[in-house]
Protein backbone atom coordinates (compact mmCIF):
# COMPACT_ATOMS: atom_id res chain seq x y z
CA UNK A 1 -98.96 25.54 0.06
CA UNK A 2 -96.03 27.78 -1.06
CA UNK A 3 -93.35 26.55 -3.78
CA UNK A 4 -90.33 24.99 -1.58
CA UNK A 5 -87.08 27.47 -1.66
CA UNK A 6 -83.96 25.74 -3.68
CA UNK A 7 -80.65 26.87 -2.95
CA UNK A 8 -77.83 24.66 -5.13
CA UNK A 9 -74.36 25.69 -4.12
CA UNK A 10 -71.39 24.61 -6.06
CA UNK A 11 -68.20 23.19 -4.68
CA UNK A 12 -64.61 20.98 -5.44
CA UNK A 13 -64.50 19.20 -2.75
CA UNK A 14 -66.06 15.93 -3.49
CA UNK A 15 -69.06 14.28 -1.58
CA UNK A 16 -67.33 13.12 1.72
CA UNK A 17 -64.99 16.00 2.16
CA UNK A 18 -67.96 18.58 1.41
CA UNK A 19 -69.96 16.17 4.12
CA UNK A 20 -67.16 16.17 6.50
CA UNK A 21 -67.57 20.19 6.60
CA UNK A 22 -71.12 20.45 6.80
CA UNK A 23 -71.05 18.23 9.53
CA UNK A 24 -68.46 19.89 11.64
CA UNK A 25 -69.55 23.67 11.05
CA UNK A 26 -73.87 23.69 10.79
CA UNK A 27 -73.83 24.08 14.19
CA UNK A 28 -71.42 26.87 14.50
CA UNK A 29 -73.15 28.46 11.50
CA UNK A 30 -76.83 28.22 13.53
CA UNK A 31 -74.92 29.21 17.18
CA UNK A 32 -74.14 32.05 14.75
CA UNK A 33 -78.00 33.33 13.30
CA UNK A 34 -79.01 32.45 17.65
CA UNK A 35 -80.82 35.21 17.85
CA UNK A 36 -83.17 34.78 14.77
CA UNK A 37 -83.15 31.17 14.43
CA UNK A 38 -82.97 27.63 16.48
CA UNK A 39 -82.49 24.48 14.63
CA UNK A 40 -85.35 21.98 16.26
CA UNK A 41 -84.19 18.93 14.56
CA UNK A 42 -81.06 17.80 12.86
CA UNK A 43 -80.66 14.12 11.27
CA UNK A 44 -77.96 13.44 8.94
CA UNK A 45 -78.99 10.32 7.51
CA UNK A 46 -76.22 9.34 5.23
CA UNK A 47 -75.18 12.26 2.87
CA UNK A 48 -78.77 13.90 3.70
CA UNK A 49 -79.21 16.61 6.32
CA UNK A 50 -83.29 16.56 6.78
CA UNK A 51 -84.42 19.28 9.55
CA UNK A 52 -86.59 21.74 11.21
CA UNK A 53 -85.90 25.03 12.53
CA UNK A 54 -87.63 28.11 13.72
CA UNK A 55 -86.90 31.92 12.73
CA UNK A 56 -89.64 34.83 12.86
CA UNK A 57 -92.00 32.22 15.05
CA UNK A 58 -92.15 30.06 12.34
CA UNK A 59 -91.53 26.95 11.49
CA UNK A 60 -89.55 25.84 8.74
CA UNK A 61 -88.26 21.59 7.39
CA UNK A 62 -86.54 20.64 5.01
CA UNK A 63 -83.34 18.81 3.66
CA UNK A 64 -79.93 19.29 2.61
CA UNK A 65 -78.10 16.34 0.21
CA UNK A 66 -74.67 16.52 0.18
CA UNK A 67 -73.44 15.62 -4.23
CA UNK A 68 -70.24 14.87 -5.38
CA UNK A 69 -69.84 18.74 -6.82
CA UNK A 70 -72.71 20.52 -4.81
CA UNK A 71 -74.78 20.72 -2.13
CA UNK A 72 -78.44 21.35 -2.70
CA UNK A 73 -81.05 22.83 0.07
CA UNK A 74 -84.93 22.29 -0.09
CA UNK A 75 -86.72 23.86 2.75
CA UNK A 76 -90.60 24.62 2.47
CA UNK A 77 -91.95 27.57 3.74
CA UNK A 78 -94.46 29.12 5.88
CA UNK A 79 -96.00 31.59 4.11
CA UNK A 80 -94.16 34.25 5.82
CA UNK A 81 -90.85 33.25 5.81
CA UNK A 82 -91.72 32.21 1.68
CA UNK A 83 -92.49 35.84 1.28
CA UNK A 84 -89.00 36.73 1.79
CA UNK A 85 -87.73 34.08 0.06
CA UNK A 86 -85.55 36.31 -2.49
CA UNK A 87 -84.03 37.54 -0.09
CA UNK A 88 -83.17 34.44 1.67
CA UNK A 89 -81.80 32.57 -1.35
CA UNK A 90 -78.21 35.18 -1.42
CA UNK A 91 -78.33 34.91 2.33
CA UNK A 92 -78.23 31.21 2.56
CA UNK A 93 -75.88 31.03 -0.60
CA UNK A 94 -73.25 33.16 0.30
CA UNK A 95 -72.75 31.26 3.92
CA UNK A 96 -73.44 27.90 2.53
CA UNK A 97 -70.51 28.83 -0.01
CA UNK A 98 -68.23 30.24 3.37
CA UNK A 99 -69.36 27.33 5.68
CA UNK A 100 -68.20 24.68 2.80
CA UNK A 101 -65.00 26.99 2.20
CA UNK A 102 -63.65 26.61 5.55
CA UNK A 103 -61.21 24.04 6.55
């Protein structure tokens, strides 16, 4: 079993507003990545996100909790996918930062 991927991204906005906007744009954000990746499942339970999705024909859970000042994504790995992990972790950063950023 690979080491889970961490991304923790940083943000002002308090735990409900920062909730709110997760909420509303994760969809728009996965319509967005279509061609390379389909979210399966998506269950906010509270401030937690947990889900499933598939990119690369493999699968992929995990969960995103929603904090006061960040947001912090655990997702475990096929072996694959945890191969390119480095090169995830800016990827999912950078729009986790935008998607959070937008009104």
């Amino acid at each position: 079993m690979t080491k889970p991927l961490v991304v923790s991204i940083p943000h002002r906005l308090g735990k409900e507003e920062a909730a709110r906007r997760l909420k509303a744009g994760i969809g728009k954000a996965a319509a967005g990545f279509g061609q390379i990746l389909q979210v399966k499942e998506a269950i906010w339970t509270g401030d937690r996100l947990a889900f499933r999705i598939t990119t690369l024909a493999q699968t992929a859970s995990g969960s995103i909790d929603v904090a006061e000042d960040h947001v912090r994504l655990e997702v475990a790995l096929p072996w694959l996918l945890a191969r390119l992990a480095e090169t995830l972790q800016p990827l999912i950063r950078k729009e986790g930062t935008l998607l959070l950023d937008r009104q």
